[in-house]
PDB file of N, CA and C in Angstrom:
ATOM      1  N   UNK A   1       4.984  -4.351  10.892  1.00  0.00           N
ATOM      2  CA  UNK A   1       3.761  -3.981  11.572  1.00  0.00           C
ATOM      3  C   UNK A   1       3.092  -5.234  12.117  1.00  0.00           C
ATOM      4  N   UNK A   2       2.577  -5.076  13.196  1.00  0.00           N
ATOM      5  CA  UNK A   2       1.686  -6.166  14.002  1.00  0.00           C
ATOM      6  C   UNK A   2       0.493  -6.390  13.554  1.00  0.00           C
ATOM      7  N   UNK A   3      -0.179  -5.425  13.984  1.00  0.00           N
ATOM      8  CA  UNK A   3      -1.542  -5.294  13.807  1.00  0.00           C
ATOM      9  C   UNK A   3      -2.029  -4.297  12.631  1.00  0.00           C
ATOM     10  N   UNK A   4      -3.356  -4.912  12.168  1.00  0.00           N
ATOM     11  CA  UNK A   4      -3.300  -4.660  10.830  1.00  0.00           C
ATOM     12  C   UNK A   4      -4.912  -4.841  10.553  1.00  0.00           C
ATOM     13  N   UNK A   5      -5.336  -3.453  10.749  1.00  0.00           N
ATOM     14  CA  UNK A   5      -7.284  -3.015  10.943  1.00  0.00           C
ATOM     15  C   UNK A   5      -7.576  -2.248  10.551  1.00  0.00           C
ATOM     16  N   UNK A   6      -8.958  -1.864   9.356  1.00  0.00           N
ATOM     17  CA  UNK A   6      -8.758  -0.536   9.069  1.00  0.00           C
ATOM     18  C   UNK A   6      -8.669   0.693   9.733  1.00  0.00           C
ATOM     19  N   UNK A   7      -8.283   1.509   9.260  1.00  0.00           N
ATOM     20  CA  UNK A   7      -7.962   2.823   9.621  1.00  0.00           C
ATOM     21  C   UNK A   7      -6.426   2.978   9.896  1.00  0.00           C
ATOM     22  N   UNK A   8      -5.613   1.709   9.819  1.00  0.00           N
ATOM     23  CA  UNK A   8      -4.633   1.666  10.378  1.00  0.00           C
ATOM     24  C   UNK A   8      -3.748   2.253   9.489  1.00  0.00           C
ATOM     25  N   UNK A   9      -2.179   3.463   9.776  1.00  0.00           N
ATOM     26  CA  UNK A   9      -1.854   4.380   8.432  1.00  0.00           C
ATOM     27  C   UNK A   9      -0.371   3.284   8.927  1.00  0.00           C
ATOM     28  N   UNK A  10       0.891   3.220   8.107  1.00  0.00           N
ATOM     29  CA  UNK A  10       1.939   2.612   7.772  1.00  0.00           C
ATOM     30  C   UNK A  10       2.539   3.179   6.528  1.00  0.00           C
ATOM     31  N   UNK A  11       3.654   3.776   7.273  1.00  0.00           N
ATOM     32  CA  UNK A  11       4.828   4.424   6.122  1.00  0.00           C
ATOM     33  C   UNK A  11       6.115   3.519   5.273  1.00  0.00           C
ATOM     34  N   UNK A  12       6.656   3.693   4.805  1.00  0.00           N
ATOM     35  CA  UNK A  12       7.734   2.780   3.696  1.00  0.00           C
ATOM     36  C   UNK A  12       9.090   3.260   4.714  1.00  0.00           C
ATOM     37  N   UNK A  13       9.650   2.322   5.329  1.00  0.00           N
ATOM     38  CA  UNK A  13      10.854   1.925   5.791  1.00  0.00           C
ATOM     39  C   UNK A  13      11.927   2.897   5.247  1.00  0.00           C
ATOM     40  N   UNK A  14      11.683   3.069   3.386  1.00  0.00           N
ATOM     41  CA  UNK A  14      12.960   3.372   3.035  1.00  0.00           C
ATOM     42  C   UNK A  14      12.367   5.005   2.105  1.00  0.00           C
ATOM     43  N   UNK A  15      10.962   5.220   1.127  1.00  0.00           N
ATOM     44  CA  UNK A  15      11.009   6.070   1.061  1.00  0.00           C
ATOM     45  C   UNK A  15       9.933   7.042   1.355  1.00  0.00           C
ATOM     46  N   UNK A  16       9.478   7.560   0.857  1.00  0.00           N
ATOM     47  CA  UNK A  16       8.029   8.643   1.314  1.00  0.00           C
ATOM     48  C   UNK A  16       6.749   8.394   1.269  1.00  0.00           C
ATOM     49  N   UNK A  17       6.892   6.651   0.593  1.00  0.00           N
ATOM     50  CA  UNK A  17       4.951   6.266   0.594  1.00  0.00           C
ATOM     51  C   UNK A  17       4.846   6.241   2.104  1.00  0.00           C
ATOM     52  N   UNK A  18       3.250   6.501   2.260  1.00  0.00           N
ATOM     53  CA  UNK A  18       2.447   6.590   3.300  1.00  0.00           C
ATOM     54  C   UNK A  18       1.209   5.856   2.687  1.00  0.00           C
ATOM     55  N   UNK A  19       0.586   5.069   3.804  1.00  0.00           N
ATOM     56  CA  UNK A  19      -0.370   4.411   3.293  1.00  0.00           C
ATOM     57  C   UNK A  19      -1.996   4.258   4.281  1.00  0.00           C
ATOM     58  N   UNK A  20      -2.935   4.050   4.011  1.00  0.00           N
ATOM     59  CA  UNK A  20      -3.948   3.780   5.179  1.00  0.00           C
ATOM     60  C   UNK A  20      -4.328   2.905   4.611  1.00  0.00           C
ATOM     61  N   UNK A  21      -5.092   1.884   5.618  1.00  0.00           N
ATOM     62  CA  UNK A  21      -5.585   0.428   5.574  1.00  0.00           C
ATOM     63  C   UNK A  21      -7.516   0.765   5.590  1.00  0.00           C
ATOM     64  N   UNK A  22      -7.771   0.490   3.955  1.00  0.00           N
ATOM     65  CA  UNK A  22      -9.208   0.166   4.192  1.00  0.00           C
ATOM     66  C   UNK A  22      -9.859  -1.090   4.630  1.00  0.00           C
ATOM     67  N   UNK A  23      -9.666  -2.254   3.793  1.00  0.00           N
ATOM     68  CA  UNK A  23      -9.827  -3.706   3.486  1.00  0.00           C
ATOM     69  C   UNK A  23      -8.759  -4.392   4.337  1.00  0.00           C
ATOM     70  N   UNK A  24      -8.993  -5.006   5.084  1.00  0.00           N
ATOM     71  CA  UNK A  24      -8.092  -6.188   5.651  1.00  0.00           C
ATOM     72  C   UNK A  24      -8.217  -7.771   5.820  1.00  0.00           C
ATOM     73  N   UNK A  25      -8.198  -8.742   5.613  1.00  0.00           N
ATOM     74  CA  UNK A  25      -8.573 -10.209   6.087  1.00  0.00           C
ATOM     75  C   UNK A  25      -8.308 -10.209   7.609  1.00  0.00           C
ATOM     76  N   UNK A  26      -8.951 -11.261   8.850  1.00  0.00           N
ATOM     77  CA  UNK A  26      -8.692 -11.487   9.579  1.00  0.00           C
ATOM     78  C   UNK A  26      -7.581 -11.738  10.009  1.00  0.00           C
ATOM     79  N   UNK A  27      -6.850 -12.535   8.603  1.00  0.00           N
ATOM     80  CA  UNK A  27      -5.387 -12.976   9.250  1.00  0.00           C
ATOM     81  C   UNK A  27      -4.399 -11.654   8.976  1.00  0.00           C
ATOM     82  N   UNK A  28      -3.209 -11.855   9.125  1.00  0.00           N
ATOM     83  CA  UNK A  28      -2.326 -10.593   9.722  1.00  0.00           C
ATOM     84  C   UNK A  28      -1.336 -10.554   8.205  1.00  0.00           C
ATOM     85  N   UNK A  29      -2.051 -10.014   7.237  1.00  0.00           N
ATOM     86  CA  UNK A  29      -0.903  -9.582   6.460  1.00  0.00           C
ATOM     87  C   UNK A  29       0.017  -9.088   6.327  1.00  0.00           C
ATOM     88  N   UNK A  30       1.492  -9.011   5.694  1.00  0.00           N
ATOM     89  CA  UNK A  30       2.577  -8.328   5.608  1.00  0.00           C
ATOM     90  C   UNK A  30       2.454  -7.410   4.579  1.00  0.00           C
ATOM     91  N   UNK A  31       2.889  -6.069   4.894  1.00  0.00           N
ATOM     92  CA  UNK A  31       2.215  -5.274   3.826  1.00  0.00           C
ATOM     93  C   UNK A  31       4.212  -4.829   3.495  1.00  0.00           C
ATOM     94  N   UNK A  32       4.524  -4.502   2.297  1.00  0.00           N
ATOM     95  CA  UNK A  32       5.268  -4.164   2.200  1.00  0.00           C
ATOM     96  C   UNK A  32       5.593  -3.097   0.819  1.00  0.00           C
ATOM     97  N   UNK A  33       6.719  -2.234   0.429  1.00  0.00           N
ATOM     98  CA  UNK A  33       6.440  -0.927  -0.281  1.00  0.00           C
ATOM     99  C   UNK A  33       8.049  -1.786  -0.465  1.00  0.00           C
ATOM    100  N   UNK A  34       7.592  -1.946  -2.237  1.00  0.00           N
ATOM    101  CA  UNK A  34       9.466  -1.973  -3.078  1.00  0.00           C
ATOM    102  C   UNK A  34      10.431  -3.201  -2.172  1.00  0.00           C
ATOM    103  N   UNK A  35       9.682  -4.294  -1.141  1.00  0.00           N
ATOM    104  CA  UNK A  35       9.976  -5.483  -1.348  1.00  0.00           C
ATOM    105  C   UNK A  35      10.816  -5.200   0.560  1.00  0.00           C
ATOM    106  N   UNK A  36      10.074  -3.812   1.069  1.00  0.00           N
ATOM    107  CA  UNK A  36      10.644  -3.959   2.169  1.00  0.00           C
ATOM    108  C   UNK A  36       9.255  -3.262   3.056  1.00  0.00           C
ATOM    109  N   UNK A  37       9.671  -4.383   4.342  1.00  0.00           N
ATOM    110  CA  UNK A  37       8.383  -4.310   5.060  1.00  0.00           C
ATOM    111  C   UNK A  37       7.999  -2.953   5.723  1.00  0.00           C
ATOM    112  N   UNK A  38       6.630  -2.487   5.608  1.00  0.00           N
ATOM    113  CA  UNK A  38       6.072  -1.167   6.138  1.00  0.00           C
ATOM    114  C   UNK A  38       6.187  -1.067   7.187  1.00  0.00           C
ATOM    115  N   UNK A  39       6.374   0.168   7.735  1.00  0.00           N
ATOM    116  CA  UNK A  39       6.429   0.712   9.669  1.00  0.00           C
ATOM    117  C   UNK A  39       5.432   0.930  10.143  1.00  0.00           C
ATOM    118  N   UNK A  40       5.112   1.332  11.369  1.00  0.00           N
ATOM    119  CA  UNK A  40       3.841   1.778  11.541  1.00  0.00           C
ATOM    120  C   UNK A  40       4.259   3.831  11.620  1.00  0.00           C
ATOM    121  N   UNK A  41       2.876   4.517  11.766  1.00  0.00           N
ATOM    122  CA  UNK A  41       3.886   6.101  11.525  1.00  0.00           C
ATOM    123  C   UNK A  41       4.805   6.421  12.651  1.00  0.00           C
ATOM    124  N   UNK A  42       5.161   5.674  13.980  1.00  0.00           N
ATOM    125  CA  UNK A  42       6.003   6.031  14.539  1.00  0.00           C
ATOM    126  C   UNK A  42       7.245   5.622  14.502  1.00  0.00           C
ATOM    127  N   UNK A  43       7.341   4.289  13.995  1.00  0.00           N
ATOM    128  CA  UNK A  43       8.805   3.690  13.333  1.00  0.00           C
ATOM    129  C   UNK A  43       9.524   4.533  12.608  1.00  0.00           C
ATOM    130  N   UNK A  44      11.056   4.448  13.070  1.00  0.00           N
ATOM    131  CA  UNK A  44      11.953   5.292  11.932  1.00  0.00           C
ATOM    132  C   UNK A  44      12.377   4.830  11.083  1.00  0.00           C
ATOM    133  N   UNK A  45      12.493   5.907   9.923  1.00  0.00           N
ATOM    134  CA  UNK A  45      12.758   5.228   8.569  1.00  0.00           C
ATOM    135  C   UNK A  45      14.587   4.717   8.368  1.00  0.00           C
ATOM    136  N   UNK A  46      14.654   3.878   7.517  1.00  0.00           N
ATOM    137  CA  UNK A  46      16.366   3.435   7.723  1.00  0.00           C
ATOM    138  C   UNK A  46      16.506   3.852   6.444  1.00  0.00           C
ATOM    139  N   UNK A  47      17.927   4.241   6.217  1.00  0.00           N
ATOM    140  CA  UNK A  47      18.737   5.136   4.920  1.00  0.00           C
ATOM    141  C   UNK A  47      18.540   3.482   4.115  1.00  0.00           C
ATOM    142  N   UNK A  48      18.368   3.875   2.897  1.00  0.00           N
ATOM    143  CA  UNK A  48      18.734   2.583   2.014  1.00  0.00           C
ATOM    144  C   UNK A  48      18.003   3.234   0.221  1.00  0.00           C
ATOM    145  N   UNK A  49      17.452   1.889  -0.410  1.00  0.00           N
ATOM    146  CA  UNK A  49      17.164   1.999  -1.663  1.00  0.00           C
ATOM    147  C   UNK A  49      16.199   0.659  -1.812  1.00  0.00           C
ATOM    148  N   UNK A  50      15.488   0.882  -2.429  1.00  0.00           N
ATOM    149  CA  UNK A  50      14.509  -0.408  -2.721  1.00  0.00           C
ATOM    150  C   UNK A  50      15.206  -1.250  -3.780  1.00  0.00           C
ATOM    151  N   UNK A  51      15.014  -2.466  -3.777  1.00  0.00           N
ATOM    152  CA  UNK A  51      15.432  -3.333  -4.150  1.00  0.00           C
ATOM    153  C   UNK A  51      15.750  -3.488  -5.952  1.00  0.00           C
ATOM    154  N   UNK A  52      14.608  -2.630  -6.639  1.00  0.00           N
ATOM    155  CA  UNK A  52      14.775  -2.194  -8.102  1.00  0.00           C
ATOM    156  C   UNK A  52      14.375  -0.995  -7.931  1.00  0.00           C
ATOM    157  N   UNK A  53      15.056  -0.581  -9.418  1.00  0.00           N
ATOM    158  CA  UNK A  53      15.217   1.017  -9.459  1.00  0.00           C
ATOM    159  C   UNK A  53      13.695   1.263 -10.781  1.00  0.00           C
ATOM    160  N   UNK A  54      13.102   0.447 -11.101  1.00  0.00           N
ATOM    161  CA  UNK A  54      12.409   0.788 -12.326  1.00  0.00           C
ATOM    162  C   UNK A  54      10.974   0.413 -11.724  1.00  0.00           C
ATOM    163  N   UNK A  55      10.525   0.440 -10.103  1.00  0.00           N
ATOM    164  CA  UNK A  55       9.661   0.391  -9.662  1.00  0.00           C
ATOM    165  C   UNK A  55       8.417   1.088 -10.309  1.00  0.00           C
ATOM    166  N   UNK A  56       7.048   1.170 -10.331  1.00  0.00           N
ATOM    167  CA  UNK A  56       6.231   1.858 -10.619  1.00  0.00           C
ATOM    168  C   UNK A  56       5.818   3.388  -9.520  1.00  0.00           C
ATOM    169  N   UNK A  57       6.419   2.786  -8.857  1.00  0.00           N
ATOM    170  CA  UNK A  57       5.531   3.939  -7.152  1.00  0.00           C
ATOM    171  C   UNK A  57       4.331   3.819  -7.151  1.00  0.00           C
ATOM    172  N   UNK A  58       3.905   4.713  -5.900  1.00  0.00           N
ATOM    173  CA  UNK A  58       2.542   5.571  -5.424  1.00  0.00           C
ATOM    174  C   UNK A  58       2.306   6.421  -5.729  1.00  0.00           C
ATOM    175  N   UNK A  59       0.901   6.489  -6.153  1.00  0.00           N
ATOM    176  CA  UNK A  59       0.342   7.702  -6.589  1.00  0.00           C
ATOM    177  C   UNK A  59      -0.431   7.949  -5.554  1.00  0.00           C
ATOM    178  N   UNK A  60      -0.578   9.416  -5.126  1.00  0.00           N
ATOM    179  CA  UNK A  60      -1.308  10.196  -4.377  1.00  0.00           C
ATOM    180  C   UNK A  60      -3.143  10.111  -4.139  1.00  0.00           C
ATOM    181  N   UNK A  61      -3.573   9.632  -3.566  1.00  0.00           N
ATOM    182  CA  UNK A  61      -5.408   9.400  -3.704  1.00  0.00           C
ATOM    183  C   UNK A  61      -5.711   8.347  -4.459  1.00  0.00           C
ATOM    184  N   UNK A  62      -4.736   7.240  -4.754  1.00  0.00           N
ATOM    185  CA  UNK A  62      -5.388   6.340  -5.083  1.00  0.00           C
ATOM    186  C   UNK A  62      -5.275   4.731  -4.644  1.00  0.00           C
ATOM    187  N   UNK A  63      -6.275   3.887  -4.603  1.00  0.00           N
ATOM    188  CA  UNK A  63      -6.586   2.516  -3.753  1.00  0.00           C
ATOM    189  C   UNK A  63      -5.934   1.869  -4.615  1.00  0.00           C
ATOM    190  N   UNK A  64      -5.116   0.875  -3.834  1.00  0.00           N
ATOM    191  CA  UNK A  64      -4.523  -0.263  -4.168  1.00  0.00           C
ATOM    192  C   UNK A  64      -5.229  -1.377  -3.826  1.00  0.00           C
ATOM    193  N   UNK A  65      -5.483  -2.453  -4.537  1.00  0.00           N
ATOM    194  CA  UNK A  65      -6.088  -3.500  -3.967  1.00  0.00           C
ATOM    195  C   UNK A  65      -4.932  -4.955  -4.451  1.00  0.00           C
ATOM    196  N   UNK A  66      -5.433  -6.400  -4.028  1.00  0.00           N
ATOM    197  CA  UNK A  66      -5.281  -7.398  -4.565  1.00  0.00           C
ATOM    198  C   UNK A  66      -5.752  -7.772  -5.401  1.00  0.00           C
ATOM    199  N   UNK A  67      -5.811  -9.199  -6.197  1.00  0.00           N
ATOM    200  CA  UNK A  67      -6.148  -9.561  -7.423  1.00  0.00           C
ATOM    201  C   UNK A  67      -7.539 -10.081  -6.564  1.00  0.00           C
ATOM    202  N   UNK A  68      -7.230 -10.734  -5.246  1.00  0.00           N
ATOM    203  CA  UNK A  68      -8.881 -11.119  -4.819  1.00  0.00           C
ATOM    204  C   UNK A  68     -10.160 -10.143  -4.397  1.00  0.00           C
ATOM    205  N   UNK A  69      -8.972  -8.959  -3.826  1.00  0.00           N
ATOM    206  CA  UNK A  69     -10.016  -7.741  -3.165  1.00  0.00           C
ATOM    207  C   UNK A  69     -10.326  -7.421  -1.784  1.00  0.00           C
ATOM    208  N   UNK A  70      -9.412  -8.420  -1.486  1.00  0.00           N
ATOM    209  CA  UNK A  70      -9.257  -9.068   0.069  1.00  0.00           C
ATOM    210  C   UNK A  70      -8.396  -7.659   1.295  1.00  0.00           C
ATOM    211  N   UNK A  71      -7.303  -7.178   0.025  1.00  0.00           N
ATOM    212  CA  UNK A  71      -6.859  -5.689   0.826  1.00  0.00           C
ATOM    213  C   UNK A  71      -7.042  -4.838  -0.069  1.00  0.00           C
ATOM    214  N   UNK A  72      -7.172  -3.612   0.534  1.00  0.00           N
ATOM    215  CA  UNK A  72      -7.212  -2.051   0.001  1.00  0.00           C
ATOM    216  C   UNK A  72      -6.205  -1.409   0.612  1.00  0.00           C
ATOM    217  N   UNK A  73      -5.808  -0.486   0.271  1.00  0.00           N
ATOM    218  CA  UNK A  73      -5.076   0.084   0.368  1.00  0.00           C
ATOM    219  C   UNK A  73      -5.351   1.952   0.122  1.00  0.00           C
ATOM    220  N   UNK A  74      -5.278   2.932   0.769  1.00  0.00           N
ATOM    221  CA  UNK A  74      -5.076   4.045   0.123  1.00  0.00           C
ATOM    222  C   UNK A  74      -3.787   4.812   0.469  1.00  0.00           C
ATOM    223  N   UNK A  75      -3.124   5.502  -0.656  1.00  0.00           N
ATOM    224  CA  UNK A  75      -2.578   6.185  -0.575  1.00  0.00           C
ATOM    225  C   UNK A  75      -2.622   7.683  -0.220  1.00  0.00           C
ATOM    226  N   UNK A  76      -1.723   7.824   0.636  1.00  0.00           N
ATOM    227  CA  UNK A  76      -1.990   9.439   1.332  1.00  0.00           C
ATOM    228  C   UNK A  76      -0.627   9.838   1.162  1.00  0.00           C
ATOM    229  N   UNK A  77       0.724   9.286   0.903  1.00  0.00           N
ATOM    230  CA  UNK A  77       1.505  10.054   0.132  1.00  0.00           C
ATOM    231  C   UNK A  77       2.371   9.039  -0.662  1.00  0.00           C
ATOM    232  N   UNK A  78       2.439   9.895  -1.912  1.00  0.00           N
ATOM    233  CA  UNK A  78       3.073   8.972  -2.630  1.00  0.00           C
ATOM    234  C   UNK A  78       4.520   8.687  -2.390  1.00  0.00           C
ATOM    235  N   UNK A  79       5.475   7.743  -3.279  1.00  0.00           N
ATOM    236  CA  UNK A  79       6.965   7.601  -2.960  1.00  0.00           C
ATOM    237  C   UNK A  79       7.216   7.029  -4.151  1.00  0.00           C
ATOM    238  N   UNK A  80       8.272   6.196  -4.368  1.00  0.00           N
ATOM    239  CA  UNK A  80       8.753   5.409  -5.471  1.00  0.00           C
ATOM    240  C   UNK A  80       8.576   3.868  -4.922  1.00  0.00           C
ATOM    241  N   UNK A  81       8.350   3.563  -3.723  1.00  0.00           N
ATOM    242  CA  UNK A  81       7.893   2.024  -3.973  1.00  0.00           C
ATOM    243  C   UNK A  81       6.770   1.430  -4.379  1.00  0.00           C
ATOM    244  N   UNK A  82       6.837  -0.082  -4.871  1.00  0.00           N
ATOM    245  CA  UNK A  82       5.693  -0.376  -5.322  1.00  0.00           C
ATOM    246  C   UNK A  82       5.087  -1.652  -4.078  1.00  0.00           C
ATOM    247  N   UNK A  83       3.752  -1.425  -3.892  1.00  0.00           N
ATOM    248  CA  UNK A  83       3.367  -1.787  -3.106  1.00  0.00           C
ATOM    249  C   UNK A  83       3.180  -3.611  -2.709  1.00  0.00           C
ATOM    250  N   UNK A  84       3.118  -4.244  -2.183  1.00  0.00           N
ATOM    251  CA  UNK A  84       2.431  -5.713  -1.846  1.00  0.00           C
ATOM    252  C   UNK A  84       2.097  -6.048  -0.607  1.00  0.00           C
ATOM    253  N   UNK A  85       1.052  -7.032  -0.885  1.00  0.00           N
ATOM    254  CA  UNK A  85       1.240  -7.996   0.463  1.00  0.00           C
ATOM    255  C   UNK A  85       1.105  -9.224   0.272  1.00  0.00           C
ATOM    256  N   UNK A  86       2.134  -9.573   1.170  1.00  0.00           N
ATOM    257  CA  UNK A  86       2.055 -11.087   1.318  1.00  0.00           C
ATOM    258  C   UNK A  86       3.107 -11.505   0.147  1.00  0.00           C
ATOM    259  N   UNK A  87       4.034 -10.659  -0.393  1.00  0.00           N
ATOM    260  CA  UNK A  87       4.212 -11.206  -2.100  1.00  0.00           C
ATOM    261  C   UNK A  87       3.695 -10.904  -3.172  1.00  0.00           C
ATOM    262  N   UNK A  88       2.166 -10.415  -3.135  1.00  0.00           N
ATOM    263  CA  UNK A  88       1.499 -10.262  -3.917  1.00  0.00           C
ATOM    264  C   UNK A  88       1.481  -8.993  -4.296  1.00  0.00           C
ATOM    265  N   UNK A  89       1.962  -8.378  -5.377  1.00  0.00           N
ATOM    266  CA  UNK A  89       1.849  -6.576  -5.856  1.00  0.00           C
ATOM    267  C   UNK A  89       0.316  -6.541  -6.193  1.00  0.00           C
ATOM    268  N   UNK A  90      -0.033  -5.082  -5.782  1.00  0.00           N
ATOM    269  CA  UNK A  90      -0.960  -4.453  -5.470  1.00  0.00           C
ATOM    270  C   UNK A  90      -1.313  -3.748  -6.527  1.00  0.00           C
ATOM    271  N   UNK A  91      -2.559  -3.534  -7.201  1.00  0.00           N
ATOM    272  CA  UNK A  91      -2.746  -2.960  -8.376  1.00  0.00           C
ATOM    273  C   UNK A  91      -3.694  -1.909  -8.310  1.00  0.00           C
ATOM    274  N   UNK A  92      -3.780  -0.825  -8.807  1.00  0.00           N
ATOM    275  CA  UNK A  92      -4.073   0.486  -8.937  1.00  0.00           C
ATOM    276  C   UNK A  92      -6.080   0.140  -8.743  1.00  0.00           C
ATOM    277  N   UNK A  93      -7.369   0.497  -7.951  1.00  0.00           N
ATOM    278  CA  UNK A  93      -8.349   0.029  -8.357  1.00  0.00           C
ATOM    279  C   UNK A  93      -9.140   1.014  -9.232  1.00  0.00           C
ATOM    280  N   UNK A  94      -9.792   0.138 -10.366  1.00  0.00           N
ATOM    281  CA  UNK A  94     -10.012   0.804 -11.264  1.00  0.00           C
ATOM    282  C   UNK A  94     -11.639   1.558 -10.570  1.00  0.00           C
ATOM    283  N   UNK A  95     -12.115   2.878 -11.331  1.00  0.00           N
ATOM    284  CA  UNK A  95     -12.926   3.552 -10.873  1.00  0.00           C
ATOM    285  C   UNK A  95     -13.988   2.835 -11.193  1.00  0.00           C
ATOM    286  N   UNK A  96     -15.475   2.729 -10.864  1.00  0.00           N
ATOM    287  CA  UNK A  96     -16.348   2.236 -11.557  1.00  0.00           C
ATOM    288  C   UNK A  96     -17.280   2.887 -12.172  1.00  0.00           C
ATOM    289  N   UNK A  97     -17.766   2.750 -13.309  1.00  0.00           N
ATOM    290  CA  UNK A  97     -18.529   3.119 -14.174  1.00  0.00           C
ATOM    291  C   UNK A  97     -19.764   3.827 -13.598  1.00  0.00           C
ATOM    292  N   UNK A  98     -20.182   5.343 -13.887  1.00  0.00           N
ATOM    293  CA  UNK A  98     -21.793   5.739 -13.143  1.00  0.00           C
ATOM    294  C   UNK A  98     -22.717   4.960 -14.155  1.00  0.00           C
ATOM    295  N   UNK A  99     -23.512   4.872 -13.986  1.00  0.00           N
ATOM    296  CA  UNK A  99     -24.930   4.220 -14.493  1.00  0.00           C
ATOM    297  C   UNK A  99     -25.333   6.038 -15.462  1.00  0.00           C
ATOM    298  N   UNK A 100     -25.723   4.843 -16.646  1.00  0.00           N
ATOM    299  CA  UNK A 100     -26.410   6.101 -17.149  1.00  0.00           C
ATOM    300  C   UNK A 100     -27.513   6.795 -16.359  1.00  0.00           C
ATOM    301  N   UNK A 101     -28.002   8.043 -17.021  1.00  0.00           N
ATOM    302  CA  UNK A 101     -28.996   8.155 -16.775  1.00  0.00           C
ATOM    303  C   UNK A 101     -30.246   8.669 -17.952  1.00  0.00           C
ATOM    304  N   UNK A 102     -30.852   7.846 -18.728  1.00  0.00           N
ATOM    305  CA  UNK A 102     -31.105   8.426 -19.287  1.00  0.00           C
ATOM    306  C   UNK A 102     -33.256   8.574 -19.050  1.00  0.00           C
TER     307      UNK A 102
END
């Protein structure tokens, strides 16, 4: 993928993740699913297998981010790859706490 802004959606090369771009940095990250680079949704997918078989996958409705926070990520369909960019795997973001109310 080239360009890389939110709203922007990018599918997995090899299996059924689908992804949309919340968070982006200015510069042009490589986003990639199980260690092979993402398409955009009109790219066709190529027959293959991700690189390990004991991947974690995608889960369905939920944000991936970095360790800085720098990308987001949501998932809109899941697959068996596990996500990165740049190198960097992408980790599930945790929900945040409501405020009491008491």
């Amino acid at each position: 993928m080239k360009v890389l802004k939110a709203g922007t959606r990018a599918k997995c090369a090899v299996c059924d993740t689908e992804v949309m771009v919340v968070r982006t940095p200015a510069t042009g990250p490589v986003l990639a699913c199980g260690g092979v680079e993402m398409l955009d949704m009109a790219g066709a997918k190529t027959p293959g297998a991700h690189g390990a078989s004991d991947l974690p996958g995608t889960l369905l409705g939920k944000r991936y981010v970095t360790a800085a926070g720098d990308v987001e990520l949501l998932c809109t369909k899941g697959g068996k790859g596990q996500l990165s960019v740049n190198g960097e795997t992408l980790a599930v973001k945790e929900a945040k706490p409501l405020p009491s109310s008491d």
